[in-house]
Protein backbone atom coordinates (compact mmCIF):
# COMPACT_ATOMS: atom_id res chain seq x y z
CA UNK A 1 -16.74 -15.09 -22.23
CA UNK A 2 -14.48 -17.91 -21.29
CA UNK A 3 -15.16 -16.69 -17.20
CA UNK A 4 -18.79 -17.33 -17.98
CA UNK A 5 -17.56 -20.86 -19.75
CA UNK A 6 -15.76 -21.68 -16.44
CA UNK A 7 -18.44 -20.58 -14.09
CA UNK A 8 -21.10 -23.03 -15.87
CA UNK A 9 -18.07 -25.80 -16.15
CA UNK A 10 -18.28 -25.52 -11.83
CA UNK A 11 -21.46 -25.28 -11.48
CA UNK A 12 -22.50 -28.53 -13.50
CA UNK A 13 -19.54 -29.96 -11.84
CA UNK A 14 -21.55 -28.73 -8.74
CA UNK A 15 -24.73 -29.71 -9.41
CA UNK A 16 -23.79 -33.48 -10.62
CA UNK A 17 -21.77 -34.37 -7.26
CA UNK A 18 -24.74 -33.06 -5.36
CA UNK A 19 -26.63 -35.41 -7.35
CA UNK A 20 -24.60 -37.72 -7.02
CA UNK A 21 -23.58 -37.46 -3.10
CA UNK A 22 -27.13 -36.78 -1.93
CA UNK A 23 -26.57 -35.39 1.68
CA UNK A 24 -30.06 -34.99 2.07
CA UNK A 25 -31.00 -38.69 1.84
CA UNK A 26 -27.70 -39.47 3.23
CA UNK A 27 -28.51 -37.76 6.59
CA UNK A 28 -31.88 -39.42 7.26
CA UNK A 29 -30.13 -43.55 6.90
CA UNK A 30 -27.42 -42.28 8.87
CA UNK A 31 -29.74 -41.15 11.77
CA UNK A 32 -31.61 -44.87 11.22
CA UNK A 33 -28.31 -46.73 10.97
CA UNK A 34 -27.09 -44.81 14.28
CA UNK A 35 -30.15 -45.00 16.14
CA UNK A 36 -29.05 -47.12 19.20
CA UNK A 37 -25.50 -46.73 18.51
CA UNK A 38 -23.22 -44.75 20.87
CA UNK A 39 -21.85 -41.23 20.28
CA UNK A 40 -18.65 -42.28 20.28
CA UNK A 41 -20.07 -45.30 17.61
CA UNK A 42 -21.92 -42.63 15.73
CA UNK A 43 -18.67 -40.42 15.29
CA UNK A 44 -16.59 -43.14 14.28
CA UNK A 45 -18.72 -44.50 11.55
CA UNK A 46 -18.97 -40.80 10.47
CA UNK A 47 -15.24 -40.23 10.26
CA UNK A 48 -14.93 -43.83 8.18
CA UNK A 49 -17.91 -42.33 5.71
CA UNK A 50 -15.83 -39.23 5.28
CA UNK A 51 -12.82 -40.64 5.04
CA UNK A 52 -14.13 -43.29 2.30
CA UNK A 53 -16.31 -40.73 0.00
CA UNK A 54 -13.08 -38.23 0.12
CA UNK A 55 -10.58 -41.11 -0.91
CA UNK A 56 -13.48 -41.81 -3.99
CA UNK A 57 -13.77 -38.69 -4.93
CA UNK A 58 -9.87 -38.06 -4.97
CA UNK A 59 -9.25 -41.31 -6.84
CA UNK A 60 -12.00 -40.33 -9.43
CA UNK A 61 -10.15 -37.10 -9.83
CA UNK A 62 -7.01 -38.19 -10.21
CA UNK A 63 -8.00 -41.12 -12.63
CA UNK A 64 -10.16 -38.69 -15.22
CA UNK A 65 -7.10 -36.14 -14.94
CA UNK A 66 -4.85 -39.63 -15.63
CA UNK A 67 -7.04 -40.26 -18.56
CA UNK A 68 -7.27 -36.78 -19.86
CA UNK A 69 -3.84 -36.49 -20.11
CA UNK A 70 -3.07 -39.63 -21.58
CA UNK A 71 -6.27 -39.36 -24.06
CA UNK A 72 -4.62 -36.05 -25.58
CA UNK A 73 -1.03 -37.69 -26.73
């Protein structure tokens, strides 16, 4: 029982950062935004994306673990 628990835990998890990510709108404004832009322009602005959603995403994380731990004292 409590795999099945964790398996629908991940999968919401799952489901709500693809909802809230989007990669399939996010692909078709970064092919506008790019449009006359270099390759070299167009990989750069895609590492700086990256790099930006990952440090979010890790900060997010590490904040609602912060609070989750300090919410149960």
């Amino acid at each position: 029982m409590t795999e099945l628990a964790d398996l629908q835990h991940y999968a919401r998890f799952f489901i709500t950062l693809l909802a809230v990510l989007d990669p399939f709108l996010a692909i078709p404004i970064y092919v506008g935004v790019t449009a006359q832009k270099s390759e070299e322009s167009r990989l750069a602005l895609a590492r700086v994306v990256t790099l930006t959603v990952l440090a979010v995403l890790a900060t997010s994380a590490i904040d609602r673990k912060s609070t989750r731990l300090n919410s149960s004292h």
